[in-house]
Protein backbone atom coordinates (compact mmCIF):
# COMPACT_ATOMS: atom_id res chain seq x y z
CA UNK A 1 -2.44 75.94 -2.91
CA UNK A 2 1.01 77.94 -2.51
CA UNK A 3 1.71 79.61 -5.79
CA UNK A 4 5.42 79.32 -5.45
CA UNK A 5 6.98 79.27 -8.85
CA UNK A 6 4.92 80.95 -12.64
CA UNK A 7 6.32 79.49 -15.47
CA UNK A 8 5.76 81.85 -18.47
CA UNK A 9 5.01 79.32 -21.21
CA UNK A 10 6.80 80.35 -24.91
CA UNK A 11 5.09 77.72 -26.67
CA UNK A 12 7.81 75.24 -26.06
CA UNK A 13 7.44 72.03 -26.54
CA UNK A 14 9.42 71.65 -23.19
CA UNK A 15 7.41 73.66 -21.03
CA UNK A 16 5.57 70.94 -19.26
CA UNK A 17 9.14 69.30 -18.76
CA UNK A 18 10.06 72.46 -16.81
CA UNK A 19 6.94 72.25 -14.19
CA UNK A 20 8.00 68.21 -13.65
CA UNK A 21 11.39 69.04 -12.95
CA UNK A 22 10.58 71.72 -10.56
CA UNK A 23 7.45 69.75 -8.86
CA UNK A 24 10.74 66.90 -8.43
CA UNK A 25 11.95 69.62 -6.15
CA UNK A 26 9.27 69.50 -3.88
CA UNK A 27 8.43 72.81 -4.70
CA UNK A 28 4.69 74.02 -6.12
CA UNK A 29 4.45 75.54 -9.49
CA UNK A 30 1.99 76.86 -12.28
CA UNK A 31 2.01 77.04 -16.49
CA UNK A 32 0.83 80.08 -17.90
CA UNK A 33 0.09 81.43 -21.11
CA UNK A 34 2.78 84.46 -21.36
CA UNK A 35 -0.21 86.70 -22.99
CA UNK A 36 -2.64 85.18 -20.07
CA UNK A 37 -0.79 85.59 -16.77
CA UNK A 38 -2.25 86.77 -12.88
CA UNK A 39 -1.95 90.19 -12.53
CA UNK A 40 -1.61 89.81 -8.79
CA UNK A 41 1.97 88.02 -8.30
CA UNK A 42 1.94 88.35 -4.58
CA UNK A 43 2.34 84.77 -3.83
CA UNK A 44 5.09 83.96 -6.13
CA UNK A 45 8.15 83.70 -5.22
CA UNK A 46 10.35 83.62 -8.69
CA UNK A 47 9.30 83.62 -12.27
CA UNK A 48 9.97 81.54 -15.23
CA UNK A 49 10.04 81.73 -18.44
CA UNK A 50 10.48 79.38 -21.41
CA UNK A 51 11.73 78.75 -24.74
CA UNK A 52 9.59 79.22 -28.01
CA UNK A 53 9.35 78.03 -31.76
CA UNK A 54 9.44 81.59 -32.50
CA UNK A 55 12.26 83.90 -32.96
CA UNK A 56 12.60 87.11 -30.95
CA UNK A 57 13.35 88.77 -34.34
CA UNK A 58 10.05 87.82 -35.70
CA UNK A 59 7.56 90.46 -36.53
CA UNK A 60 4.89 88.14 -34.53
CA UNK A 61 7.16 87.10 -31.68
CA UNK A 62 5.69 87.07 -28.05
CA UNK A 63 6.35 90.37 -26.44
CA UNK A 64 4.38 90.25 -23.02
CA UNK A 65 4.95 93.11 -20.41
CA UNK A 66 7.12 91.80 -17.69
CA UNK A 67 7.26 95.60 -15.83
CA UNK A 68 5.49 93.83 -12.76
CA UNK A 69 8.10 90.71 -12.86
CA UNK A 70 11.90 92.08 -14.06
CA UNK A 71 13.82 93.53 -11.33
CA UNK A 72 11.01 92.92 -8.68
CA UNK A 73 11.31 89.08 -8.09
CA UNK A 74 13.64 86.80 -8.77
CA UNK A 75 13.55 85.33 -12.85
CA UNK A 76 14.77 82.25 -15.25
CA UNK A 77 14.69 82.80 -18.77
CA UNK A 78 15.41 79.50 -20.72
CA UNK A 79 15.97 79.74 -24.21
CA UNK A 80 13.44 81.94 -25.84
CA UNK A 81 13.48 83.35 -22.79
CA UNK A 82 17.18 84.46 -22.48
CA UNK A 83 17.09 86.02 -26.22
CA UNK A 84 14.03 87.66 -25.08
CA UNK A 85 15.73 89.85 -22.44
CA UNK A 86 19.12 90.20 -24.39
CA UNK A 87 16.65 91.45 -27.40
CA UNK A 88 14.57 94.12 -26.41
CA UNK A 89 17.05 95.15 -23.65
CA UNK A 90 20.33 96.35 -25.11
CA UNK A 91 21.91 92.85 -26.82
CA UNK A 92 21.98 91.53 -30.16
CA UNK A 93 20.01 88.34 -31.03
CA UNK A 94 21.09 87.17 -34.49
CA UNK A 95 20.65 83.99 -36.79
CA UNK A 96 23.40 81.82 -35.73
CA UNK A 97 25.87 80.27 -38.32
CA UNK A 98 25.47 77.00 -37.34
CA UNK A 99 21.65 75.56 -36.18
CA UNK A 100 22.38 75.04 -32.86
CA UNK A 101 20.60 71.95 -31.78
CA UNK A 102 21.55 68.73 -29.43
CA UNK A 103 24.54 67.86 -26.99
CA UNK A 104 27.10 70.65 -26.23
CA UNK A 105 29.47 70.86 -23.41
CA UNK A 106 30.06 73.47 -21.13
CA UNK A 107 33.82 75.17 -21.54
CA UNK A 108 33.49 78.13 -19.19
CA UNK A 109 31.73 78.88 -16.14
CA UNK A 110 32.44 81.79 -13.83
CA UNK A 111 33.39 81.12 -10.19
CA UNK A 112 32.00 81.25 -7.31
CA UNK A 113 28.70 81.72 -8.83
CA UNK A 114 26.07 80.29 -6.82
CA UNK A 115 23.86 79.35 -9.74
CA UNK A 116 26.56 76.80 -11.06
CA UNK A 117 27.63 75.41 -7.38
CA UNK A 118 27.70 71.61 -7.81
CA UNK A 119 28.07 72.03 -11.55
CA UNK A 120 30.77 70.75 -13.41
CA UNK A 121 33.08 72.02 -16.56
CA UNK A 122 32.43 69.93 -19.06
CA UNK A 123 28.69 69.39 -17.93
CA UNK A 124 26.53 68.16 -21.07
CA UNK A 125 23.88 70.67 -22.00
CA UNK A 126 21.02 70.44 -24.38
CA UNK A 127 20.67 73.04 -26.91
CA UNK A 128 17.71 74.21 -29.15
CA UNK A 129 17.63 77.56 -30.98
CA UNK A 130 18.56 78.56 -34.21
CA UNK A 131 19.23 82.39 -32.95
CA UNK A 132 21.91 83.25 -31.03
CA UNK A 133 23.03 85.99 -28.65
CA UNK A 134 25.64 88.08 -30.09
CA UNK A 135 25.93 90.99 -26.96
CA UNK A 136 24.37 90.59 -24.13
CA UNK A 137 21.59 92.95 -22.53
CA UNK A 138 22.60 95.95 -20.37
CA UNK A 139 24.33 94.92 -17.52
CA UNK A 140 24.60 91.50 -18.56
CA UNK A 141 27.41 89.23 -16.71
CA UNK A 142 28.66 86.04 -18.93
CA UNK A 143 28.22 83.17 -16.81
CA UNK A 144 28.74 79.93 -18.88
CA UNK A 145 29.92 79.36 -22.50
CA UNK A 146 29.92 76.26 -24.56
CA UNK A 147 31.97 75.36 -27.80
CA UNK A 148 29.36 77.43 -29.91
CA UNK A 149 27.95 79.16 -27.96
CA UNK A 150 29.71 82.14 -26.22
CA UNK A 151 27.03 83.18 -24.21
CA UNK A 152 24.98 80.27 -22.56
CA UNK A 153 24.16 81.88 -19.60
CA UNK A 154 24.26 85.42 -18.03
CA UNK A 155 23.12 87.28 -14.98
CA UNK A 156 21.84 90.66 -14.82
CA UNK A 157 24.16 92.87 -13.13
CA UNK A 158 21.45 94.70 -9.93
CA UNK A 159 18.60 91.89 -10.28
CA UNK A 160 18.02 88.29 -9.08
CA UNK A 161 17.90 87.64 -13.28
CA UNK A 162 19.46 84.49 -15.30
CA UNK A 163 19.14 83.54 -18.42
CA UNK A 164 20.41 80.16 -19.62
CA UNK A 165 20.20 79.67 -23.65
CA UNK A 166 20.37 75.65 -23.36
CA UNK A 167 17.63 73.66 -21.79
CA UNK A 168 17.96 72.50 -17.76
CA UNK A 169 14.98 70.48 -17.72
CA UNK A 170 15.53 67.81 -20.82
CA UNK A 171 17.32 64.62 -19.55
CA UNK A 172 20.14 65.33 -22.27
CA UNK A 173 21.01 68.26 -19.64
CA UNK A 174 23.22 66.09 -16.89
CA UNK A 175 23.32 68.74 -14.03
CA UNK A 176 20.11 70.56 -15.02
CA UNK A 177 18.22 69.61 -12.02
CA UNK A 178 20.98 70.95 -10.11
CA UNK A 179 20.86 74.18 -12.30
CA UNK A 180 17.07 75.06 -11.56
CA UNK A 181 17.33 73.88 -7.69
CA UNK A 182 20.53 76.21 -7.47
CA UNK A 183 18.18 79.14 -8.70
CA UNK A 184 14.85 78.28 -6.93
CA UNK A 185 16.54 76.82 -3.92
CA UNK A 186 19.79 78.95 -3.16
CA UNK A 187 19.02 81.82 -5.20
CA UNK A 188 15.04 82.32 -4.85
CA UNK A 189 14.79 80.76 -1.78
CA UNK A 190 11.73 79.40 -2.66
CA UNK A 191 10.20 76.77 0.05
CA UNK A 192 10.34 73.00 -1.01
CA UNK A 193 7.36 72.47 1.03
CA UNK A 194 4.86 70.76 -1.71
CA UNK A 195 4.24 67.31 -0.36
CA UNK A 196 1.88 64.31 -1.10
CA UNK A 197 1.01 65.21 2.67
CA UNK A 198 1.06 68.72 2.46
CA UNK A 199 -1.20 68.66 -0.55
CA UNK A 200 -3.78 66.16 1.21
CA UNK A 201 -4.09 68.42 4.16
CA UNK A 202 -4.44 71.42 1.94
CA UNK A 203 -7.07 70.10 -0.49
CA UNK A 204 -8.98 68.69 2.18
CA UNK A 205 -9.44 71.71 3.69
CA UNK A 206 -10.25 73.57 0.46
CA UNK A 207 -12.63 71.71 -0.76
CA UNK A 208 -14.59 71.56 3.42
CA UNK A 209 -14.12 75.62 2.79
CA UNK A 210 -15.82 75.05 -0.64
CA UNK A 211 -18.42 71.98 -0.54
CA UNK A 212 -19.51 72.57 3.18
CA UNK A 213 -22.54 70.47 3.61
CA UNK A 214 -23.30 70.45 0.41
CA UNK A 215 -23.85 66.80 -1.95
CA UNK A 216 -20.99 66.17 -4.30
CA UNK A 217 -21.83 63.44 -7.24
CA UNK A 218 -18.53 62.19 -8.70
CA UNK A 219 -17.97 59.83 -11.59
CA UNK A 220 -16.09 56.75 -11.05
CA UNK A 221 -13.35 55.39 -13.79
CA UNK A 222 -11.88 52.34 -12.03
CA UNK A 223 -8.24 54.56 -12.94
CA UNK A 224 -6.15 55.77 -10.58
CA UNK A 225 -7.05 59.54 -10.96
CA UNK A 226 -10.89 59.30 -10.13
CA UNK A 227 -10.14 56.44 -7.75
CA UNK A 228 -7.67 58.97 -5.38
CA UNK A 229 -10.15 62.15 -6.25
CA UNK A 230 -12.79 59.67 -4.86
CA UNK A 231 -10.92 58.86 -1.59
CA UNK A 232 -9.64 62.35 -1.05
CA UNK A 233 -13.28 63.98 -1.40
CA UNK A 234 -14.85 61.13 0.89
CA UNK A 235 -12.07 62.43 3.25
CA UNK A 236 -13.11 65.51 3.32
CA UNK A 237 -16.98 65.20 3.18
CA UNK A 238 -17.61 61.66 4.22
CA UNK A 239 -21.09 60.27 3.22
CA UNK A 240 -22.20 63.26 0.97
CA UNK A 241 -20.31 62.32 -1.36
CA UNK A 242 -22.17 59.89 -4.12
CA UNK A 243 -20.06 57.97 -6.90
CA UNK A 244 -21.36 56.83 -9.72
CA UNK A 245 -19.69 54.58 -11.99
CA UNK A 246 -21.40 54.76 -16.17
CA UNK A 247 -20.71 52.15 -18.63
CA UNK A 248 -20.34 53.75 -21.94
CA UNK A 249 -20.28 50.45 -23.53
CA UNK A 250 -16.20 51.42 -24.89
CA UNK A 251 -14.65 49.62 -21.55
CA UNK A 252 -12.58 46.67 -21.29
CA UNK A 253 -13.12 43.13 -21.34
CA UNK A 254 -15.88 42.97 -18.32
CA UNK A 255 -14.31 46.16 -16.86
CA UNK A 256 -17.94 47.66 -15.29
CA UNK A 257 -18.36 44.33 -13.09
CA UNK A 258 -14.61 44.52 -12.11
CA UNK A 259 -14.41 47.97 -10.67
CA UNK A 260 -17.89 47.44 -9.06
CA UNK A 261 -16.42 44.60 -7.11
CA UNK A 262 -13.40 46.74 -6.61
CA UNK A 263 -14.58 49.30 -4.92
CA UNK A 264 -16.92 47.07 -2.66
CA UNK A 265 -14.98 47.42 1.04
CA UNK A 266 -13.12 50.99 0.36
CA UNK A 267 -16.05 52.93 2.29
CA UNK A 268 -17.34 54.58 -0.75
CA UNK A 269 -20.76 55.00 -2.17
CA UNK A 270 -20.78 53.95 -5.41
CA UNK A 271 -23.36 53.12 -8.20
CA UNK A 272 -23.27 51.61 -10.97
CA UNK A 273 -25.07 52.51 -14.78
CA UNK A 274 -25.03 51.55 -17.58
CA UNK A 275 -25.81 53.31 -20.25
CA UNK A 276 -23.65 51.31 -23.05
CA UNK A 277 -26.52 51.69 -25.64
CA UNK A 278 -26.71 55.12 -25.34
CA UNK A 279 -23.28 56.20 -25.71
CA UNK A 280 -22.92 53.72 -28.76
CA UNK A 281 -25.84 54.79 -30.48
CA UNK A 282 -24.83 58.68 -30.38
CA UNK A 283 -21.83 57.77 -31.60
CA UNK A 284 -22.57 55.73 -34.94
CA UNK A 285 -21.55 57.43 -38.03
CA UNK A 286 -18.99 59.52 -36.19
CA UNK A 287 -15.59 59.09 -37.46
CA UNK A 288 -13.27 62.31 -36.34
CA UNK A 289 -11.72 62.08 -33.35
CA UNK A 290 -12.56 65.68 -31.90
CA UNK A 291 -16.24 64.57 -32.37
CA UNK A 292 -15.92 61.22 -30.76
CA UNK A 293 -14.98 62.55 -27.55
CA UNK A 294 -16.85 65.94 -27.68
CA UNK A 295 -19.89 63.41 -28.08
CA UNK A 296 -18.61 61.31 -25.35
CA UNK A 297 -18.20 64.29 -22.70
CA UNK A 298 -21.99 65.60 -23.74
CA UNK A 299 -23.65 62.11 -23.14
CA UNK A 300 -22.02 61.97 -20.03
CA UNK A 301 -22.66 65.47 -18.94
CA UNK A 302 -26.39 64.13 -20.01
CA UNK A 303 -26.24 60.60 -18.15
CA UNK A 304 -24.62 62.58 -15.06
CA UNK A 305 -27.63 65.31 -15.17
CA UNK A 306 -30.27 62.69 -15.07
CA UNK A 307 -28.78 60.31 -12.43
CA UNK A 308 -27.91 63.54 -10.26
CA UNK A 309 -31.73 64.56 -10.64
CA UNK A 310 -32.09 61.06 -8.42
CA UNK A 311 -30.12 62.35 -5.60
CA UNK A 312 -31.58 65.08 -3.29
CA UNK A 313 -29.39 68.53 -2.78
CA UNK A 314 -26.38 67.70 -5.14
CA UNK A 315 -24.91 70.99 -5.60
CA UNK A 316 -21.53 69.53 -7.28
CA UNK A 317 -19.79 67.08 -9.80
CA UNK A 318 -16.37 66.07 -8.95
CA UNK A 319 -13.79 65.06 -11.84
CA UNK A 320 -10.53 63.52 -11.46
CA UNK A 321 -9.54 65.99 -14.25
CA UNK A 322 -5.49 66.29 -13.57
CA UNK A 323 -2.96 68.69 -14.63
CA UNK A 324 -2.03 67.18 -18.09
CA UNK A 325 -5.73 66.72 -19.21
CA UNK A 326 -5.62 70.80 -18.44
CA UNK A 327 -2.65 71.97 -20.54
CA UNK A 328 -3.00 69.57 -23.91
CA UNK A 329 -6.82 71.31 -23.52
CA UNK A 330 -5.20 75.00 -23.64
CA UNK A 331 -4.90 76.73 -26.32
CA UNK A 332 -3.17 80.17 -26.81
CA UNK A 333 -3.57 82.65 -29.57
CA UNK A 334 -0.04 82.33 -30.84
CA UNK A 335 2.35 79.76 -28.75
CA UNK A 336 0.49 77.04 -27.96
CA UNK A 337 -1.74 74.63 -30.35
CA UNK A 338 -4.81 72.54 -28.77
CA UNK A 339 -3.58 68.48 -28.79
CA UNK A 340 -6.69 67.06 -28.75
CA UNK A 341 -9.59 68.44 -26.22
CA UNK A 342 -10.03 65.89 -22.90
CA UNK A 343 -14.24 65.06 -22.24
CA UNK A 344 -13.55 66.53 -18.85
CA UNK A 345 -11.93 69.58 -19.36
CA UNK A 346 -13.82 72.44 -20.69
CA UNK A 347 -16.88 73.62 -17.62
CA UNK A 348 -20.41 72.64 -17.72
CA UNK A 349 -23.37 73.56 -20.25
CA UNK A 350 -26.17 75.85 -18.86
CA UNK A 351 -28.68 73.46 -18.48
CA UNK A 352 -26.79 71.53 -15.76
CA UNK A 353 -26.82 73.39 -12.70
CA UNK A 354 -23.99 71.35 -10.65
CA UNK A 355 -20.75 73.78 -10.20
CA UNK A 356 -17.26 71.78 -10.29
CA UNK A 357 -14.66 70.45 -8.10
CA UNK A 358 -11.43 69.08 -9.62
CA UNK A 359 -9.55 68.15 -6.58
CA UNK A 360 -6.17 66.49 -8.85
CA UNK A 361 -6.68 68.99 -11.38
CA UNK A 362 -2.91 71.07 -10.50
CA UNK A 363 -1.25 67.45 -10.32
CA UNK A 364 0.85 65.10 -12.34
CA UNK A 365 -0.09 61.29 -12.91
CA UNK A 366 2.90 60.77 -10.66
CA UNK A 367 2.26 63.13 -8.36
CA UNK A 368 -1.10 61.92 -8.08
CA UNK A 369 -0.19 57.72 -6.93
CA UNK A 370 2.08 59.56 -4.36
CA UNK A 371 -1.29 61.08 -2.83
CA UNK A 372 -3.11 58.19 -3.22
CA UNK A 373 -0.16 56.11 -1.77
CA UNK A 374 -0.87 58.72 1.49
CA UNK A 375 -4.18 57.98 1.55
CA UNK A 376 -3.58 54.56 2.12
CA UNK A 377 -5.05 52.91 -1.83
CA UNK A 378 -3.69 49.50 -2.07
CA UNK A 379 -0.35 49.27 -4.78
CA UNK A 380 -2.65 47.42 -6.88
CA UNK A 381 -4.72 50.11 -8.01
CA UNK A 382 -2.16 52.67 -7.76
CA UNK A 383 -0.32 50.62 -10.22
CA UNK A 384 -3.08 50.27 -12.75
CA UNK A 385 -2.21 51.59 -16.22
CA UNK A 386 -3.75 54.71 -17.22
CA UNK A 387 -7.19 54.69 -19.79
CA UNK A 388 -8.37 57.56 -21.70
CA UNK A 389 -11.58 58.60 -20.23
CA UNK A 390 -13.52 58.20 -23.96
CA UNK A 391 -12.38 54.74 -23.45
CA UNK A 392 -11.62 52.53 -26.55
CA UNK A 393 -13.57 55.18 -28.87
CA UNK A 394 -10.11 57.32 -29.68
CA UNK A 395 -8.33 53.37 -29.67
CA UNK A 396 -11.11 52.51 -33.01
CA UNK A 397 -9.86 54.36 -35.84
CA UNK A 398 -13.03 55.60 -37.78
CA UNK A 399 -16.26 54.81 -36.64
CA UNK A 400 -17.38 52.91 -33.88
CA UNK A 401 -20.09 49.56 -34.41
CA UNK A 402 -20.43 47.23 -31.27
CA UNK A 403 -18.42 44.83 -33.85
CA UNK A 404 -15.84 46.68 -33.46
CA UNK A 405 -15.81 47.67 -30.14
CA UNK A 406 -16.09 43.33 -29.47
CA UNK A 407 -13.09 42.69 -31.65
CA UNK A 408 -10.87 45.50 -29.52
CA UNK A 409 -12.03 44.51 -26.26
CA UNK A 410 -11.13 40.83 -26.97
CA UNK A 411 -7.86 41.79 -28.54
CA UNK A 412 -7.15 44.63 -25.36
CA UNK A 413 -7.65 41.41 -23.09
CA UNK A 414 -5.22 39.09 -24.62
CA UNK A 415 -2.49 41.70 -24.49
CA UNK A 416 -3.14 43.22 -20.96
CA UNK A 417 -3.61 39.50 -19.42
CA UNK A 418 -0.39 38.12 -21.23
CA UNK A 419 1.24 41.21 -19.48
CA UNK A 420 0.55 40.10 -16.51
CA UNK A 421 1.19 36.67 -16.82
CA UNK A 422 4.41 37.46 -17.93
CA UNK A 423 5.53 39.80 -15.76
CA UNK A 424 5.82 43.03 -18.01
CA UNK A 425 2.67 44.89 -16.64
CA UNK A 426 4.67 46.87 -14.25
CA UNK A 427 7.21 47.66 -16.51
CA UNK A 428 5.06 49.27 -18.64
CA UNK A 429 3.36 52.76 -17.85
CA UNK A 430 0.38 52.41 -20.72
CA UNK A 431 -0.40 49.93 -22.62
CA UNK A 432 -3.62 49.22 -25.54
CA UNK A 433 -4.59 48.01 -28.44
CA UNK A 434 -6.11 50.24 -31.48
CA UNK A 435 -8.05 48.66 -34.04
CA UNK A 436 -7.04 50.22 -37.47
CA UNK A 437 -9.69 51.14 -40.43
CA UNK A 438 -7.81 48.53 -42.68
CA UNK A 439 -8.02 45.23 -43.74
CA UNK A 440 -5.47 42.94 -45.02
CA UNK A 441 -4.99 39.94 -47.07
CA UNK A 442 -4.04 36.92 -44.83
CA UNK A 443 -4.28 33.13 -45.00
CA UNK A 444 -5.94 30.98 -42.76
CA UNK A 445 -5.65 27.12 -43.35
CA UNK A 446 -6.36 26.91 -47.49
CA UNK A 447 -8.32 30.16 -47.33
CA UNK A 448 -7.71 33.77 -48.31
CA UNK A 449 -8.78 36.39 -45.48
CA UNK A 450 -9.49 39.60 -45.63
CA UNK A 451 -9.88 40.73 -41.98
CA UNK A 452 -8.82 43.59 -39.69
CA UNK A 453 -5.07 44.74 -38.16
CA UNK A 454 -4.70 45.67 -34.98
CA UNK A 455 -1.24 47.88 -33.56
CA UNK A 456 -0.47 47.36 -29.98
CA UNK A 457 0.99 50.06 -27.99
CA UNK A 458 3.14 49.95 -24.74
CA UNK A 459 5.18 52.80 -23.60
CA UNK A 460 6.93 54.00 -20.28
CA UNK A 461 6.71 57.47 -19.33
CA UNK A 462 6.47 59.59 -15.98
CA UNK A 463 3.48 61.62 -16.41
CA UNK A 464 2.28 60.73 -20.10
CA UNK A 465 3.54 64.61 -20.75
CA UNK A 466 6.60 62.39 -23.14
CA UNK A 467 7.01 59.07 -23.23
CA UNK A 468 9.07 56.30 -25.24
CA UNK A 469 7.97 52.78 -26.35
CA UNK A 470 8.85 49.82 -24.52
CA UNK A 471 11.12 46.94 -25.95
CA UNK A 472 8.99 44.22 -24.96
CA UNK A 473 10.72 40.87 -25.89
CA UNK A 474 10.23 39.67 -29.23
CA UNK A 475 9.15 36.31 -28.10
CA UNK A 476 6.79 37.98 -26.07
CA UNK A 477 4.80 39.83 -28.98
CA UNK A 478 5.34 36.44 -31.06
CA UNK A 479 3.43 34.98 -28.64
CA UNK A 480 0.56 37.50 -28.15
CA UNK A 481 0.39 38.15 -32.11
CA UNK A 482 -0.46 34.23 -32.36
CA UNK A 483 -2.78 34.10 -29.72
CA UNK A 484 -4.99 37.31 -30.59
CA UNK A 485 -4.97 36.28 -34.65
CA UNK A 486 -5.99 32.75 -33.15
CA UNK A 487 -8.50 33.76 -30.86
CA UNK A 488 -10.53 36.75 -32.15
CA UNK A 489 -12.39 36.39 -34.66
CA UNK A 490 -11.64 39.37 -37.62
CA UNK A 491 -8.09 40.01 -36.78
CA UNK A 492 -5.20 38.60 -39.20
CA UNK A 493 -2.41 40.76 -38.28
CA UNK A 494 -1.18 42.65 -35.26
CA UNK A 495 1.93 45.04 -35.78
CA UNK A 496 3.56 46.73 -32.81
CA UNK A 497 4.09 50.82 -32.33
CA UNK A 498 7.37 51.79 -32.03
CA UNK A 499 6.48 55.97 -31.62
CA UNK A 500 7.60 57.71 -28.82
CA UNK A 501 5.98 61.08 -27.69
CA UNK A 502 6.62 63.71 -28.78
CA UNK A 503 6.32 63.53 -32.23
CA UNK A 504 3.37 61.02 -31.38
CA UNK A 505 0.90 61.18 -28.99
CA UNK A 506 0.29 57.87 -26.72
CA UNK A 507 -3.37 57.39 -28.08
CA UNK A 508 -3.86 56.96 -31.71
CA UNK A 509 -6.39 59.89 -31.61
């Protein structure tokens, strides 16, 4: 892969927001830890870095070395970024009168600047600091002000180095977009040559370079991500590649005979097991969420070990691990905090001796039906919402009993299917149900019940990095509510989620 772009990651809540909007650009780019970076930057083309909870004033604020980056390639500093360099580099940072945070307006920009061409005064801006710059660094040029904020953006007078204190890659930032392709594009000259084509072509060769004749086992979803990672391996090493598909008994509604038949006529060799019991009885008694799916991603380490045992020479196992599973796994001494760990992020224990291959694993959700969409998938599948790989484990709130896991399923089915029949499926990015550890008092005919609540959850997002809830008609969820409290048997209420992410994550756990 062409490293094109580093982005320098703060601890920002935004970072990820930054990679999406430059990826929009066509152009490849990598998150890294600002205290964890490549030492060799030879195949980067321009640098960025990000904002930060912190303040540069803090006695434990990040202070990486950027001697091999400042002055020697072209470099964005966003936010904590832009303090950073006025900072420690002959400008004043202070505590700003006013918390500057949400809409401003741009009220000067310097002409004939090439980093503001197509950029209008007036342009809306997204702010979010609490410091501001008083003086800027040594040989700083004032570029933009708003309102507030007399310095909003500045050059460095001798370098290819900006520094923008608002935030280009937040929606709230109309001409942002235009901002960051004005630097990478004009400025950089970076190459917007990162393709759903170009990737295929590049990946497939990689992984002939890597795999040669080697046997590749790879473990089948029925989602999108392992699906495309499925089709792009079998691309690239035809008939040694062997898919097997587990049942870990925490699927939908009759989901393991439905993929089998899907896959049936798409060339690949697939198997199915099931190894339901298993999974369910390792997991009884185990209410955290960090243990669910740490218990989840051993069994199937465990069920993948034994069934790769069966197959002669298998030297890999392939994961359709992508690039958000990677980054909510990461977690830095200092900026960034650990989400919640993904069962297929992480490496391999010692006694399995199969080495990886993530072929999706530097890619976006989106990024990732644009591949498969090259590779010829039908819509259909492309299309399919997005299911966390423990399955409906992190969507039962406290232990898991096959009880439970019936009553969820059955619930799952009513509000997927009525979807569908409705017309709303495509509309919505991710949708579920979660069962929730309490019961409430309801009334059923003449008789008091005491039964289980269920939340349902639908939400529209890009790449599941943010996303908000969907406004699905209130007839709609009248209509589902009935049927599900009608239908399954322990349910006698169903609420609706109306979190977006952040503060909330899309799963309940």
């Amino acid at each position: 892969m062409q490293h094109n772009v580093l982005i320098l990651d703060f601890g920002s809540q935004y970072t990820q927001l930054i990679a999406r909007r430059v990826r929009e650009l066509n152009i490849f780019c990598e998150i890294f830890p600002y205290n964890h970076f490549p030492s060799d930057l030879s195949s980067y083309k321009a640098v960025i870095l990000s904002g930060s909870p912190f303040s540069v004033r803090a006695e434990d604020a990040p202070h990486p070395d950027l001697s091999q980056i400042r002055g020697k390639m072209p470099m964005l500093a966003v936010c904590y970024g832009a303090q950073y360099l006025a900072h420690f580099a002959g400008g004043e940072v202070a505590p700003s009168n006013i918390r500057e945070y949400g809409r401003a307006n741009l009220s000067f920009i310097k002409g004939e600047e090439a980093f503001f061409d197509g950029v209008n005064l007036n342009s809306q801006v997204w702010m979010s600091h609490s410091d501001t710059i008083k003086s800027l660094p040594t040989n700083g040029v004032r570029l933009a002000s708003t309102k507030d904020v007399e310095n909003a953006a500045y050059r460095i007078d001798g370098e290819t180095t900006y520094a923008i204190q608002f935030h280009p890659e937040v929606y709230h930032s109309t001409d942002g977009k235009q901002i960051l392709e004005n630097f990478l594009v004009k400025i950089a000259e970076v190459p917007q040559n990162f393709t759903p084509n170009a990737f295929v072509e590049e990946i497939v060769a990689e992984m002939q370079e890597k795999i040669g004749n080697d046997k590749v086992v790879l473990g089948l979803s029925g989602g999108v991500d392992s699906t495309v990672a499925a089709v792009l391996l079998h691309k690239a090493i035809g008939k040694n590649l062997y898919c097997i598909f587990v049942n870990n008994g925490l699927l939908r509604k009759n989901e393991f005979d439905s993929v089998l038949e899907q896959y049936k006529g798409m060339g690949l060799n697939v198997k199915g097991v099931d190894a339901s019991a298993r999974f369910l009885d390792e997991l009884a008694g185990i209410s955290d969420p960090e243990t669910k799916r740490k218990t989840i991603g051993r069994v199937f380490i465990e069920v993948f070990d034994s069934e790769s045992h069966l197959l002669e020479g298998v030297k890999f196992l392939a994961q359709g691990t992508i690039y958000p599973d990677v980054i909510e796994s990461v977690s830095v001494k200092g900026p960034s905090a650990t989400i919640k760990s993904h069962h297929n992020v992480g490496g391999l224990p010692d006694f399995m001796k199969l080495k990886i291959v993530e072929p999706l694993r530097m890619l976006f959700k989106d990024e990732v039906r644009r591949v498969g969409a090259t590779l010829g998938i039908s819509p259909a599948l492309l299309g399919r919402h997005p299911f966390p790989g423990p399955g409906l484990s992190i969507r039962i709130l406290g232990d898991i009993t096959p009880e439970k896991v019936r009553i969820l399923q059955e619930v799952d089915y009513i509000f997927i299917e009525g979807l569908k029949t409705h017309g709303l499926y495509d509309k919505v990015w991710q949708a579920g149900a979660i069962l929730l550890p309490v019961n409430s008092v309801g009334v059923m005919g003449d008789e008091r019940t005491y039964e289980k609540v269920v939340a349902l959850r639908a939400v529209e997002s890009t790449d599941g990095m943010t996303a908000d809830w969907v406004h699905l008609p209130y007839e709609f969820l009248m209509l589902i509510s009935n049927e599900i409290i009608n239908k399954v048997k322990g349910v006698n209420r169903v609420v609706y989620d109306i979190s977006s992410k952040p503060p909330a994550t899309i799963e309940w756990e």
